[in-house]
N, C-alpha and C. Protein backbone atom coordinates (compact mmCIF):
# COMPACT_ATOMS: atom_id res chain seq x y z
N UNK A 1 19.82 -12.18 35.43
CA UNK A 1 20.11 -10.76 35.61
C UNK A 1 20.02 -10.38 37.09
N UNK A 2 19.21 -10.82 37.67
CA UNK A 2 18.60 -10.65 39.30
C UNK A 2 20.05 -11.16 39.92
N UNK A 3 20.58 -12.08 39.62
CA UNK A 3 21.94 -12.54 40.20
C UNK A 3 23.00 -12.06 40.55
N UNK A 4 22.84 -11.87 38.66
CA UNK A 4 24.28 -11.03 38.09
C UNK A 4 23.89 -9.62 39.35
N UNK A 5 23.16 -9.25 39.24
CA UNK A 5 22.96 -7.77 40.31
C UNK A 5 23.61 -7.81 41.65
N UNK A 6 22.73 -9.22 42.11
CA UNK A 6 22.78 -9.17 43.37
C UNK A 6 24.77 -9.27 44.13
N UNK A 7 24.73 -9.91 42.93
CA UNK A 7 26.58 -10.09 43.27
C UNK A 7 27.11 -8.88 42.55
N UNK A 8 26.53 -7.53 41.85
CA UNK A 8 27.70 -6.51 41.93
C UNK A 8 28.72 -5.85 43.19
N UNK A 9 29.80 -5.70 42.84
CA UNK A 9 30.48 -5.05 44.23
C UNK A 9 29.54 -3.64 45.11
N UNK A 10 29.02 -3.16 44.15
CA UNK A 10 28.91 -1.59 44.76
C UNK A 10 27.24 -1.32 44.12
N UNK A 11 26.39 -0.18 44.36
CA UNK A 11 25.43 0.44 43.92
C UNK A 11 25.49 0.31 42.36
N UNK A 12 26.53 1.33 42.05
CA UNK A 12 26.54 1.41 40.70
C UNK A 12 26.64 0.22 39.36
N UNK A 13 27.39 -0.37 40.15
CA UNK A 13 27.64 -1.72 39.26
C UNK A 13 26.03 -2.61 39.39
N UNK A 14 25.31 -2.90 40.41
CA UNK A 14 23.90 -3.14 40.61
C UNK A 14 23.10 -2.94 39.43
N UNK A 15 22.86 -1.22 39.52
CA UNK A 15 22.07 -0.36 39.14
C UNK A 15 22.38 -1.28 37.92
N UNK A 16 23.67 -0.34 36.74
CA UNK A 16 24.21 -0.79 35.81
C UNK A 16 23.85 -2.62 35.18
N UNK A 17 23.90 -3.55 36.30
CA UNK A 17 23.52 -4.88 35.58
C UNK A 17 21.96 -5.08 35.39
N UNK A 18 21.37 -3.79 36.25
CA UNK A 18 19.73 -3.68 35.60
C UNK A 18 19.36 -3.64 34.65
N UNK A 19 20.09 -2.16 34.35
CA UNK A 19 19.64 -1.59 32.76
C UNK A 19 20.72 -2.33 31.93
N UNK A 20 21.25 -2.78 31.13
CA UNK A 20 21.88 -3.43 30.52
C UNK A 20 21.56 -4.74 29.45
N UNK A 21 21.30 -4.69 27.95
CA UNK A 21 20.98 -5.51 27.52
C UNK A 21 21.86 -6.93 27.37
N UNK A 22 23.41 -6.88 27.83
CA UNK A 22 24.57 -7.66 27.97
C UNK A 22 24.74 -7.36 28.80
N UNK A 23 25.01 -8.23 29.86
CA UNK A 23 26.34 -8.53 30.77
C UNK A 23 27.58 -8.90 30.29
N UNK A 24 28.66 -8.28 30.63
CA UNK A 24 29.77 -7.98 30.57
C UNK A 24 30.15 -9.17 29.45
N UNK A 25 30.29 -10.40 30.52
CA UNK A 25 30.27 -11.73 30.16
C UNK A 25 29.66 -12.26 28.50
N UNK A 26 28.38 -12.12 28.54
CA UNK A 26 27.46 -11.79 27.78
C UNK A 26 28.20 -11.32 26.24
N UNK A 27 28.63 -9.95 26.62
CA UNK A 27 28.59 -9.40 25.10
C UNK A 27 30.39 -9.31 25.00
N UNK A 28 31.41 -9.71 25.75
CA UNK A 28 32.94 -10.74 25.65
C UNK A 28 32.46 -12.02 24.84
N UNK A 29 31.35 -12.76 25.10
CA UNK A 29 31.26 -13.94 24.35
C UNK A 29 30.52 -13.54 22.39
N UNK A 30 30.00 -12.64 22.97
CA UNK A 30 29.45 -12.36 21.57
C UNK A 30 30.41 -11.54 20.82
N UNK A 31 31.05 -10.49 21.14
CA UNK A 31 31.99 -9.01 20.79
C UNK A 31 33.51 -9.48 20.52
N UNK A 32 33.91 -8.96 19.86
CA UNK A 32 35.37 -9.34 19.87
C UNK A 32 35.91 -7.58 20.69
N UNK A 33 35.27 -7.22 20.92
CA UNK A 33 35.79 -6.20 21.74
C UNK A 33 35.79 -6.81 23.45
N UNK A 34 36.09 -5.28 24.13
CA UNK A 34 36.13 -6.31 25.89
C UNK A 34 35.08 -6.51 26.46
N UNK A 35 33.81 -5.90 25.60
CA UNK A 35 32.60 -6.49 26.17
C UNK A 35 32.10 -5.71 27.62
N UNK A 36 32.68 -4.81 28.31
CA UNK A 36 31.89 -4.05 29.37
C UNK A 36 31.10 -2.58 29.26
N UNK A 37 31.54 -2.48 27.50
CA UNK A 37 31.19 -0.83 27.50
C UNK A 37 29.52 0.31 27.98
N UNK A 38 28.53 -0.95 27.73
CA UNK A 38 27.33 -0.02 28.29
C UNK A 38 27.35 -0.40 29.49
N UNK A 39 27.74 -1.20 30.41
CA UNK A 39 27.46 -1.49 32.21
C UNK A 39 28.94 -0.67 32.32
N UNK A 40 29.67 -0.27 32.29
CA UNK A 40 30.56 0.74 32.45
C UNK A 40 30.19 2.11 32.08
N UNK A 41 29.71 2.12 31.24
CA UNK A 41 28.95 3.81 30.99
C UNK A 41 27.69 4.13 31.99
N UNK A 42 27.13 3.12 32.19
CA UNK A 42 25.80 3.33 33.48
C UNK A 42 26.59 3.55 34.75
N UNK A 43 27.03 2.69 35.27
CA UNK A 43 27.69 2.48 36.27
C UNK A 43 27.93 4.19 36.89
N UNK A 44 29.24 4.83 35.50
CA UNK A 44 30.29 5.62 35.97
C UNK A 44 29.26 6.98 35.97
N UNK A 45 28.36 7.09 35.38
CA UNK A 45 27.07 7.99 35.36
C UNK A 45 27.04 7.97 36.65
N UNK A 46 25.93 6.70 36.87
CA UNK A 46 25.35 6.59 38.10
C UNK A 46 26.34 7.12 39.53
N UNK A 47 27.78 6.80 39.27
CA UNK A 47 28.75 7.22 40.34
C UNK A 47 29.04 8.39 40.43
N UNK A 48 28.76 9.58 39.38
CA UNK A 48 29.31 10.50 39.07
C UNK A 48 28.16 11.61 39.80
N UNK A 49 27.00 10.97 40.07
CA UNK A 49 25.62 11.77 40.24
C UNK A 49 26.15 12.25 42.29
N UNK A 50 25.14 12.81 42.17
CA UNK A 50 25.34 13.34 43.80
C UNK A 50 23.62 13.01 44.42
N UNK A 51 23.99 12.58 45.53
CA UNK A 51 22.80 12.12 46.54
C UNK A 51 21.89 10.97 46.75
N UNK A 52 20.88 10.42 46.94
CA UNK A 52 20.28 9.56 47.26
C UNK A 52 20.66 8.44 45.85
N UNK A 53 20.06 7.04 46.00
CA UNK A 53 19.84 6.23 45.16
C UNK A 53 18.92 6.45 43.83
N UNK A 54 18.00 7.01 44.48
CA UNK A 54 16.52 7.40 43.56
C UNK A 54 17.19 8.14 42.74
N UNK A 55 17.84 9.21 42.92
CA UNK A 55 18.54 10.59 42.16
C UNK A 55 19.31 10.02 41.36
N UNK A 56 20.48 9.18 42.09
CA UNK A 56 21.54 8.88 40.86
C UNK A 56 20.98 8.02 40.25
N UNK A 57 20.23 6.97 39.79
CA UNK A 57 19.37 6.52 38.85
C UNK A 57 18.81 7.48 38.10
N UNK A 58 18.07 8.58 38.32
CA UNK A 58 17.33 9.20 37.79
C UNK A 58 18.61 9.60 36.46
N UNK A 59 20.13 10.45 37.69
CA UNK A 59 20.40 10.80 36.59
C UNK A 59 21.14 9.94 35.54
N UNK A 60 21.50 9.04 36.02
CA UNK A 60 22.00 7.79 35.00
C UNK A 60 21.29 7.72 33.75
N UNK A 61 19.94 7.39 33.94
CA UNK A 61 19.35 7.08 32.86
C UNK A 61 18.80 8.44 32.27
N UNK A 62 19.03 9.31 32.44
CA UNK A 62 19.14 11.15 31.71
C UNK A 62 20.40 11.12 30.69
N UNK A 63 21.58 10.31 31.30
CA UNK A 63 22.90 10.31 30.88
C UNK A 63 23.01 9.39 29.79
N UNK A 64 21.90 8.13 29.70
CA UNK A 64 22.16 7.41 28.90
C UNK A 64 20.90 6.54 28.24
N UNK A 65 20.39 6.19 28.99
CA UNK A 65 18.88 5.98 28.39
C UNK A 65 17.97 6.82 27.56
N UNK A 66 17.80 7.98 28.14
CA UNK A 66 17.32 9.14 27.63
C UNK A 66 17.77 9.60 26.34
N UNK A 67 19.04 9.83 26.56
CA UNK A 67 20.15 10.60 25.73
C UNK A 67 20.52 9.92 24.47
N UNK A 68 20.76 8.42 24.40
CA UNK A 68 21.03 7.73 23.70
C UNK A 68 20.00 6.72 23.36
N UNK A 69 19.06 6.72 23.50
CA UNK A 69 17.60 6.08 23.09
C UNK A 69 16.69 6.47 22.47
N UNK A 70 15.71 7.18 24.52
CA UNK A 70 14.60 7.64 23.60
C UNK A 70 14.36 8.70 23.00
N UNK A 71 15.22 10.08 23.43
CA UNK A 71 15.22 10.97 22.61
C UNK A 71 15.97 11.02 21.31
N UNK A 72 16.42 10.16 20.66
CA UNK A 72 17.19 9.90 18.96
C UNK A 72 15.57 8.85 18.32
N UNK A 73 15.18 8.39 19.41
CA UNK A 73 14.05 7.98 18.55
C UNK A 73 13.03 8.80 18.65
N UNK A 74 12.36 9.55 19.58
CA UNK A 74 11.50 11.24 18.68
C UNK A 74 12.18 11.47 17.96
N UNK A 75 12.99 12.26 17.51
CA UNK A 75 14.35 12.96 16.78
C UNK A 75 13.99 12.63 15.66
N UNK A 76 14.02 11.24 15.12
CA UNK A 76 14.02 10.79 14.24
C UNK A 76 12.99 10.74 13.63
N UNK A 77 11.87 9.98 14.46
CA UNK A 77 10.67 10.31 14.27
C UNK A 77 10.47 11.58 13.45
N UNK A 78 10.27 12.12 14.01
CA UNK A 78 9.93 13.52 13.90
C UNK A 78 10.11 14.10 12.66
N UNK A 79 11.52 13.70 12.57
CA UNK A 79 11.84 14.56 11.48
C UNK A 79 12.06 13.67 10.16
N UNK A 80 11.50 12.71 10.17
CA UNK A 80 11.14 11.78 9.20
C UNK A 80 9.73 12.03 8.44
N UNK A 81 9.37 12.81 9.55
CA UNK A 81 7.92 12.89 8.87
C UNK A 81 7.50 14.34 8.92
N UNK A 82 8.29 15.40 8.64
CA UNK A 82 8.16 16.94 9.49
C UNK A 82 7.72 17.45 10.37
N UNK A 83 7.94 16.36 11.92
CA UNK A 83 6.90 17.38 12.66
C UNK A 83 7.89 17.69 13.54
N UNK A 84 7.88 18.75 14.72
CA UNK A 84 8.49 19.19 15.77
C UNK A 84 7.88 18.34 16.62
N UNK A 85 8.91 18.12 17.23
CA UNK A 85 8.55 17.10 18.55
C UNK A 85 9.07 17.85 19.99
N UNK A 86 8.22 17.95 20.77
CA UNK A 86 8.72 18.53 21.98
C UNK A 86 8.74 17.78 22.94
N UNK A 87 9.43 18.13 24.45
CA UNK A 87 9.61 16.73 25.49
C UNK A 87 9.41 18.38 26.73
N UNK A 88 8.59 18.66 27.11
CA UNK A 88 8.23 19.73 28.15
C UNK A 88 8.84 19.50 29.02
N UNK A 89 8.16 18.02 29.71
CA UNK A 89 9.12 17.74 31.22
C UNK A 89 10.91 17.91 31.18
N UNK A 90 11.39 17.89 29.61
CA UNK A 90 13.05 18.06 29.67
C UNK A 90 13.31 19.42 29.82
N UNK A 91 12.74 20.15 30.00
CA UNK A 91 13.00 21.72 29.93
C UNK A 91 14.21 21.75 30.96
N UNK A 92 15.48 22.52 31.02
CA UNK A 92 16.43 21.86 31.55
C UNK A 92 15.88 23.32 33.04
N UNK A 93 15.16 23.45 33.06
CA UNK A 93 14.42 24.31 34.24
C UNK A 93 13.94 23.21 35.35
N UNK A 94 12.92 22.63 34.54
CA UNK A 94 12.29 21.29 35.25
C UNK A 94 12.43 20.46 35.51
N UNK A 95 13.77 20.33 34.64
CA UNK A 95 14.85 18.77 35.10
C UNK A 95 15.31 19.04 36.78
N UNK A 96 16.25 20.51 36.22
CA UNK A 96 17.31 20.98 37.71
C UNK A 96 16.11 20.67 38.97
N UNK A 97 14.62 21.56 38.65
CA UNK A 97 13.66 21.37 39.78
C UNK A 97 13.76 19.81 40.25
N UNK A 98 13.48 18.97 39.28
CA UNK A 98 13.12 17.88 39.81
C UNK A 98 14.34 16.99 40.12
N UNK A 99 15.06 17.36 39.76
CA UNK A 99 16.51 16.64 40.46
C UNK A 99 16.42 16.98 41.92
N UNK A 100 16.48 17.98 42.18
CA UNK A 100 16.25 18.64 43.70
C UNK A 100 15.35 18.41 44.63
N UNK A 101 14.03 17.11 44.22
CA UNK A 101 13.24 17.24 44.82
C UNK A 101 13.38 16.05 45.82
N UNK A 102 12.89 15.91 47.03
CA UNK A 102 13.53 14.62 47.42
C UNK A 102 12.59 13.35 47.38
N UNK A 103 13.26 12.41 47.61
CA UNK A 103 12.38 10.94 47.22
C UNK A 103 10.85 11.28 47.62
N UNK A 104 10.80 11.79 48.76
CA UNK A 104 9.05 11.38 48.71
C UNK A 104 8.62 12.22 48.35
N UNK A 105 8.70 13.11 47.36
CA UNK A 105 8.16 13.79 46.49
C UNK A 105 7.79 13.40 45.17
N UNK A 106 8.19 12.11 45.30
CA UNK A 106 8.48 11.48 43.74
C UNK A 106 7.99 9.91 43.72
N UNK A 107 7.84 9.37 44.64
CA UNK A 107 6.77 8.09 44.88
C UNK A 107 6.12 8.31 46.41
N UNK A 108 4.95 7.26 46.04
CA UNK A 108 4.67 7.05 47.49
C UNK A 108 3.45 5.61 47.30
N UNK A 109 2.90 4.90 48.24
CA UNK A 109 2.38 4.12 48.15
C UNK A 109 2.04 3.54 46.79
N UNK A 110 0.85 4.65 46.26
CA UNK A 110 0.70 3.92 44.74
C UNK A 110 1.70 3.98 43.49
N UNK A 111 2.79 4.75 44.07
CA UNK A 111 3.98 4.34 42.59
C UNK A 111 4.35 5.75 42.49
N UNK A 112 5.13 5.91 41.20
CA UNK A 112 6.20 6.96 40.75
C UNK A 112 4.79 8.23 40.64
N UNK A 113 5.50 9.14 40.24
CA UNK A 113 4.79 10.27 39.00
C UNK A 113 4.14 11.35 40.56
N UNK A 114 4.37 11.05 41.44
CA UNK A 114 3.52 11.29 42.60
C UNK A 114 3.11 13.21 42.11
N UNK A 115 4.13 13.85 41.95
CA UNK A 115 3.59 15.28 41.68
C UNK A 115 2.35 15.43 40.79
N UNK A 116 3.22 14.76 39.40
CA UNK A 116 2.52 14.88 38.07
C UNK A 116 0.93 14.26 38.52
N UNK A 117 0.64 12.82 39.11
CA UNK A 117 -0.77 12.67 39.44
C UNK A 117 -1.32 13.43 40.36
N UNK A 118 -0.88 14.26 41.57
CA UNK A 118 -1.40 15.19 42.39
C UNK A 118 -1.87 16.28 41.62
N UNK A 119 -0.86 16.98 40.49
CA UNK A 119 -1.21 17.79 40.01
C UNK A 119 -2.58 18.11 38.98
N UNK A 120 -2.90 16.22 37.85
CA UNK A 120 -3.73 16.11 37.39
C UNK A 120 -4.93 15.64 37.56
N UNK A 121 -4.94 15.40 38.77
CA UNK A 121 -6.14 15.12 40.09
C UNK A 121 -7.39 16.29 40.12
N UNK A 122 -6.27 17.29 40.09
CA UNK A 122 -7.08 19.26 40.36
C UNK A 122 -7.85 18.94 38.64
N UNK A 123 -7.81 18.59 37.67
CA UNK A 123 -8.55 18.77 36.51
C UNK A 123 -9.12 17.41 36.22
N UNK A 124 -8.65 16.55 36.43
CA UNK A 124 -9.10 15.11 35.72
C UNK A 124 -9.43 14.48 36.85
N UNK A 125 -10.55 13.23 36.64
CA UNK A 125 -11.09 12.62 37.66
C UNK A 125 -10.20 11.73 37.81
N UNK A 126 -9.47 11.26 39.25
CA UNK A 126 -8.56 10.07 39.55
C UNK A 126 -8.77 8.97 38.76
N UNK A 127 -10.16 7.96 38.47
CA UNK A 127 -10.28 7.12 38.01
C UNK A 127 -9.28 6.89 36.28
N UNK A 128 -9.87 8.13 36.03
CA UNK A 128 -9.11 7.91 34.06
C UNK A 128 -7.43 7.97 34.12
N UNK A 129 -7.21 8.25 35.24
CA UNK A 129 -5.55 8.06 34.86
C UNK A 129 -4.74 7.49 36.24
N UNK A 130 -5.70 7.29 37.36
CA UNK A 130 -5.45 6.10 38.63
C UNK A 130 -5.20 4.49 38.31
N UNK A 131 -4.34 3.63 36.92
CA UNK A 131 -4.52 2.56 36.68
C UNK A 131 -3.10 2.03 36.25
N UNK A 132 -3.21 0.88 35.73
CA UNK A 132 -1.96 0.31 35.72
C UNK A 132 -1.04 0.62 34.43
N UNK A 133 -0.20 1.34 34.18
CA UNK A 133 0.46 1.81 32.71
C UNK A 133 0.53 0.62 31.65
N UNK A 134 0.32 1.58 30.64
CA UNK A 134 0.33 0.56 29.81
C UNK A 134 1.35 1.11 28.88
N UNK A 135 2.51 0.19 28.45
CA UNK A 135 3.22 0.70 27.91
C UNK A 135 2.93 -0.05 25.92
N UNK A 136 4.13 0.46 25.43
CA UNK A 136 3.94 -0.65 24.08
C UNK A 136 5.20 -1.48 23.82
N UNK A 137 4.82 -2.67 23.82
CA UNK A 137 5.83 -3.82 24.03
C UNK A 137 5.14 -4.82 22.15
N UNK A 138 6.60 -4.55 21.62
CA UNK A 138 6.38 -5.33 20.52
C UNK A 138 6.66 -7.09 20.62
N UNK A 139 5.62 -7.84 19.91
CA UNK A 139 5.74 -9.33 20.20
C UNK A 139 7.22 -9.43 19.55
N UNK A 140 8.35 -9.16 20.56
CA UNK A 140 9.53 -10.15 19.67
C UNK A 140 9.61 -11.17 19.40
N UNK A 141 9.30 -11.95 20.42
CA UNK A 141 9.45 -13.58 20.92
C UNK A 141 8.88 -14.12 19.61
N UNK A 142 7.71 -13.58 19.18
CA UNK A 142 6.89 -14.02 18.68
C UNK A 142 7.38 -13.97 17.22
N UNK A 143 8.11 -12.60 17.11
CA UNK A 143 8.64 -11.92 15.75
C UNK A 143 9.64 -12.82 15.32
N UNK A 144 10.30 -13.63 16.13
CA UNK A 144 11.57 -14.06 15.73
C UNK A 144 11.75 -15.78 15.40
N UNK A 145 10.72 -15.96 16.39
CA UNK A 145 10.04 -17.67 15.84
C UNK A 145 9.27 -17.96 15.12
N UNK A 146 8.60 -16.57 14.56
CA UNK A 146 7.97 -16.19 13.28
C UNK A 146 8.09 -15.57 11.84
N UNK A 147 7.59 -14.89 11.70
CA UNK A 147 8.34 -14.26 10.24
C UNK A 147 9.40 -13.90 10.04
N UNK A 148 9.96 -13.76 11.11
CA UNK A 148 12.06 -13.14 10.95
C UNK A 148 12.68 -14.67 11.59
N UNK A 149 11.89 -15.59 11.32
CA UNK A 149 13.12 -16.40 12.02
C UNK A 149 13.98 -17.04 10.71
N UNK A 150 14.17 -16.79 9.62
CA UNK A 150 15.33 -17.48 8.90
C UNK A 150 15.59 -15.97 9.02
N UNK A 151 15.34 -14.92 9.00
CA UNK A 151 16.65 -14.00 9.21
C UNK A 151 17.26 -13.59 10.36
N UNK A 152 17.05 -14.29 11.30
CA UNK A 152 17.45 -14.77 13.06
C UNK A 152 18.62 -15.85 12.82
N UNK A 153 18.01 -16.81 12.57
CA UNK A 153 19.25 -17.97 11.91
C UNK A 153 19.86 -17.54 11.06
N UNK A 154 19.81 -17.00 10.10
CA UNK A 154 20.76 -16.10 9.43
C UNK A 154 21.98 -15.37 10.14
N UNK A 155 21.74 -14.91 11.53
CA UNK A 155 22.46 -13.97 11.99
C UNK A 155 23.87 -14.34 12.07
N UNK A 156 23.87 -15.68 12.08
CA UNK A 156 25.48 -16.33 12.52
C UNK A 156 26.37 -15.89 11.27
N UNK A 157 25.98 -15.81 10.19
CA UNK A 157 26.41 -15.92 9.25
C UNK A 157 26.65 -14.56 8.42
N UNK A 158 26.20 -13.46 8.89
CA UNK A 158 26.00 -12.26 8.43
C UNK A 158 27.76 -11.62 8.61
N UNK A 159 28.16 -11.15 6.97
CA UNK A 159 29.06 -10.37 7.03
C UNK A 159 29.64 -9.27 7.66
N UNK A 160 28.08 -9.08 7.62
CA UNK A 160 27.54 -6.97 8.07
C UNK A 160 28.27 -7.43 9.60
N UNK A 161 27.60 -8.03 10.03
CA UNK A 161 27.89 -8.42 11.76
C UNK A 161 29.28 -8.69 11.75
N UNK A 162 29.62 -9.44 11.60
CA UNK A 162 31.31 -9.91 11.23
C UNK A 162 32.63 -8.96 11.73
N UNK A 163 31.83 -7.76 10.19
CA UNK A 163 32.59 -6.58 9.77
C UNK A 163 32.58 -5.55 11.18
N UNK A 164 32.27 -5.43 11.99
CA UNK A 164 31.55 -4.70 13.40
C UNK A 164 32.31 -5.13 14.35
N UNK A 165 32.81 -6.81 14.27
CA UNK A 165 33.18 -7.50 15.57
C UNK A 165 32.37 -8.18 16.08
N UNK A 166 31.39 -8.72 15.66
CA UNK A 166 30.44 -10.10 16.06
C UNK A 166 31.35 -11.10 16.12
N UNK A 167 31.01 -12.22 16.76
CA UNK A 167 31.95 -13.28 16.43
C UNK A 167 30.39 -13.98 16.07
N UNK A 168 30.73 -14.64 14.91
CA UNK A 168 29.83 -16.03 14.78
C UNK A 168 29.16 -16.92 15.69
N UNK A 169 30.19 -16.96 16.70
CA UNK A 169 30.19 -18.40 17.34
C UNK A 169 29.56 -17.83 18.27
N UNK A 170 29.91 -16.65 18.59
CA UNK A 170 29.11 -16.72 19.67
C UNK A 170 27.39 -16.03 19.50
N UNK A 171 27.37 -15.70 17.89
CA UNK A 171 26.01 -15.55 17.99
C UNK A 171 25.40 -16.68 17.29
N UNK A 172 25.64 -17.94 17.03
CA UNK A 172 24.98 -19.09 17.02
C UNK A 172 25.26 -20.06 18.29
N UNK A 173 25.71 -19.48 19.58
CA UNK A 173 25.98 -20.36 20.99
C UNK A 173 24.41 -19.58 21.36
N UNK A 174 24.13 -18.30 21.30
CA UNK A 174 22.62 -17.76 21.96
C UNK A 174 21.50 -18.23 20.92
N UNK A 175 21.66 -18.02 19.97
CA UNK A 175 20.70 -18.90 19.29
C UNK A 175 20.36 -19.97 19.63
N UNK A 176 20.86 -20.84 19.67
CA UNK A 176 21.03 -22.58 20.24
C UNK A 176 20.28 -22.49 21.43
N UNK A 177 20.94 -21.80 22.26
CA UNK A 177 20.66 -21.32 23.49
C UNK A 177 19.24 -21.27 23.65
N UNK A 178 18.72 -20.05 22.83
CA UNK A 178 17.23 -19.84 22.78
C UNK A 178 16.43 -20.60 22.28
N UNK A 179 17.47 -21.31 21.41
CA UNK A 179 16.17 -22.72 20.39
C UNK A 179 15.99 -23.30 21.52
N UNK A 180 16.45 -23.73 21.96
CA UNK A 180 16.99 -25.09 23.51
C UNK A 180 15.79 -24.93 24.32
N UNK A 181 15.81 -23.69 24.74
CA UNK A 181 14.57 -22.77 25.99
C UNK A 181 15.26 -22.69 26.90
N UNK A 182 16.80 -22.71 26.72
CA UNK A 182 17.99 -22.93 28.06
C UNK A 182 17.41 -21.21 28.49
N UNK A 183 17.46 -20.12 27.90
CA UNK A 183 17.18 -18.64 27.99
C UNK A 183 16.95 -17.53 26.77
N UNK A 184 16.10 -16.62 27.49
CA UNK A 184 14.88 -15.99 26.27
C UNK A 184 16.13 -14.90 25.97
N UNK A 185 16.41 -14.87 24.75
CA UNK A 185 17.06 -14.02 24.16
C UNK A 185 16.82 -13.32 22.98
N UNK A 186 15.45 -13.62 23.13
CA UNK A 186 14.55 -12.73 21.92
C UNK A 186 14.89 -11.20 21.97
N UNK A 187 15.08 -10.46 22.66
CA UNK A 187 15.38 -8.72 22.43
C UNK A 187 16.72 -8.72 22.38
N UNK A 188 17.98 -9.50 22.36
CA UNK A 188 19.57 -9.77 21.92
C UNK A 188 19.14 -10.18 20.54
N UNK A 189 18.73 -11.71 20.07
CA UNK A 189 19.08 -11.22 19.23
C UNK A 189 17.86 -10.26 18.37
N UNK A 190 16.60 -9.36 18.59
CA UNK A 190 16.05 -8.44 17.56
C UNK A 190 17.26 -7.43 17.46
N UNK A 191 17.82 -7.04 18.32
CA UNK A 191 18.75 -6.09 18.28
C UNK A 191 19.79 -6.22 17.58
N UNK A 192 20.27 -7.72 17.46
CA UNK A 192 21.34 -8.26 16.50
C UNK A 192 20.64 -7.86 15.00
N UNK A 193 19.52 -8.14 15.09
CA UNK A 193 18.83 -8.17 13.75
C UNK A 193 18.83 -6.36 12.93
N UNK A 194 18.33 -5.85 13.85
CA UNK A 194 18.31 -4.58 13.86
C UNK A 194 19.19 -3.70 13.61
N UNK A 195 20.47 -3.89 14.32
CA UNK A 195 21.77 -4.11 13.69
C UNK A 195 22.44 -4.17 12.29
N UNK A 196 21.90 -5.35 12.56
CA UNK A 196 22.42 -6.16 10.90
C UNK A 196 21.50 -5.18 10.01
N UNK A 197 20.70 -4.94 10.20
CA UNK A 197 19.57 -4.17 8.90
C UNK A 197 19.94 -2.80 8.59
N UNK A 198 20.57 -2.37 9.80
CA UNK A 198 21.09 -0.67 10.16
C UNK A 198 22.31 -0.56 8.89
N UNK A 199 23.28 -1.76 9.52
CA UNK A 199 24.74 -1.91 8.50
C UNK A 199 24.37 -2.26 7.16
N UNK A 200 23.16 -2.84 7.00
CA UNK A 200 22.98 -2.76 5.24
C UNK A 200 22.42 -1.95 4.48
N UNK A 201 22.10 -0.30 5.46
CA UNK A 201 21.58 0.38 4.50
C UNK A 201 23.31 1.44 4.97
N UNK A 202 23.77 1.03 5.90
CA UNK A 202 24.59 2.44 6.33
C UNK A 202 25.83 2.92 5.49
């Protein structure tokens, strides 16, 4: 991926081979479609934004990360289980503010969030929230050479997938691939999997 980046023509195309779970290449070998559609949707975001680097990232992933991720998963959440879910910092008040603000307002030596920790400094002692994030990262690797792995090997073979524009071949060439240890493609294929599970209830 570091490669694929370093050889994009322009910023956007960069940016774009960051966030991207396929490269172009990538999901042409897997897709019977043309295979560029999410590094083309980042990209043309990211090009479309006005001002610094920091900014048009920011708003890229507002345009598509955000938009098409993590806010459909509160959403869902939420209303799976009746609760209202709110996102404060999206208030489209505090967005416009913070779009406007310039880079060093927004990192500095110790990392991102620079307002938000200045601000919670005045009430909370630095120590309880001065540390390294911790996010939540599910064991795929683990998930898929484990209890889901005949429905991993399965994947080549799945109709559901088929019916979508999978090609077979090329989702038993990444499999192989990953059996091999040639490259970790544990979050391709959970997502294949995930997929496949989506189309059998949809």
């Amino acid at each position: 991926r570091g490669l694929r980046m370093l050889a994009a023509p322009n910023a956007a195309a960069r940016f774009a081979a960051l966030r991207t779970l396929l490269a172009p290449a990538e999901a042409r070998r897997l897709t019977a479609g043309e295979g560029a559609g999410g590094a083309a949707l980042i990209a043309a975001a990211y090009a479309r934004a006005a001002g610094p680097p920091l900014r048009r990232m920011r708003y890229a992933d507002m345009e598509t990360y955000l938009a098409d991720d993590l806010m459909p998963k509160v959403d869902v959440a939420g209303m799976a289980h009746g609760l209202e879910a709110r996102a404060p910092l999206l208030d489209q008040e505090v967005l416009r503010f913070a779009l406007s603000l310039p880079d060093a307002y927004l990192v500095d030596e110790r990392g991102g969030k620079r307002i938000l920790r200045d601000l919670l400094a005045r009430y909370v002692p630095r120590p309880l929230f001065e540390r390294p994030k911790q996010g939540f990262t599910p064991p795929v690797q683990r998930w898929i050479t484990g209890p889901l792995r005949a429905e991993a090997e399965a994947l080549a073979r799945s109709e559901r997938l088929a019916s979508v524009g999978i090609r077979p071949d090329g989702v038993r060439a990444m499999l192989a691939e990953h059996a091999a240890g040639g490259r970790d493609h544990a979050e391709r294929v959970f997502a294949l999997l995930a997929l496949d599970a989506w189309l059998a209830i949809a």
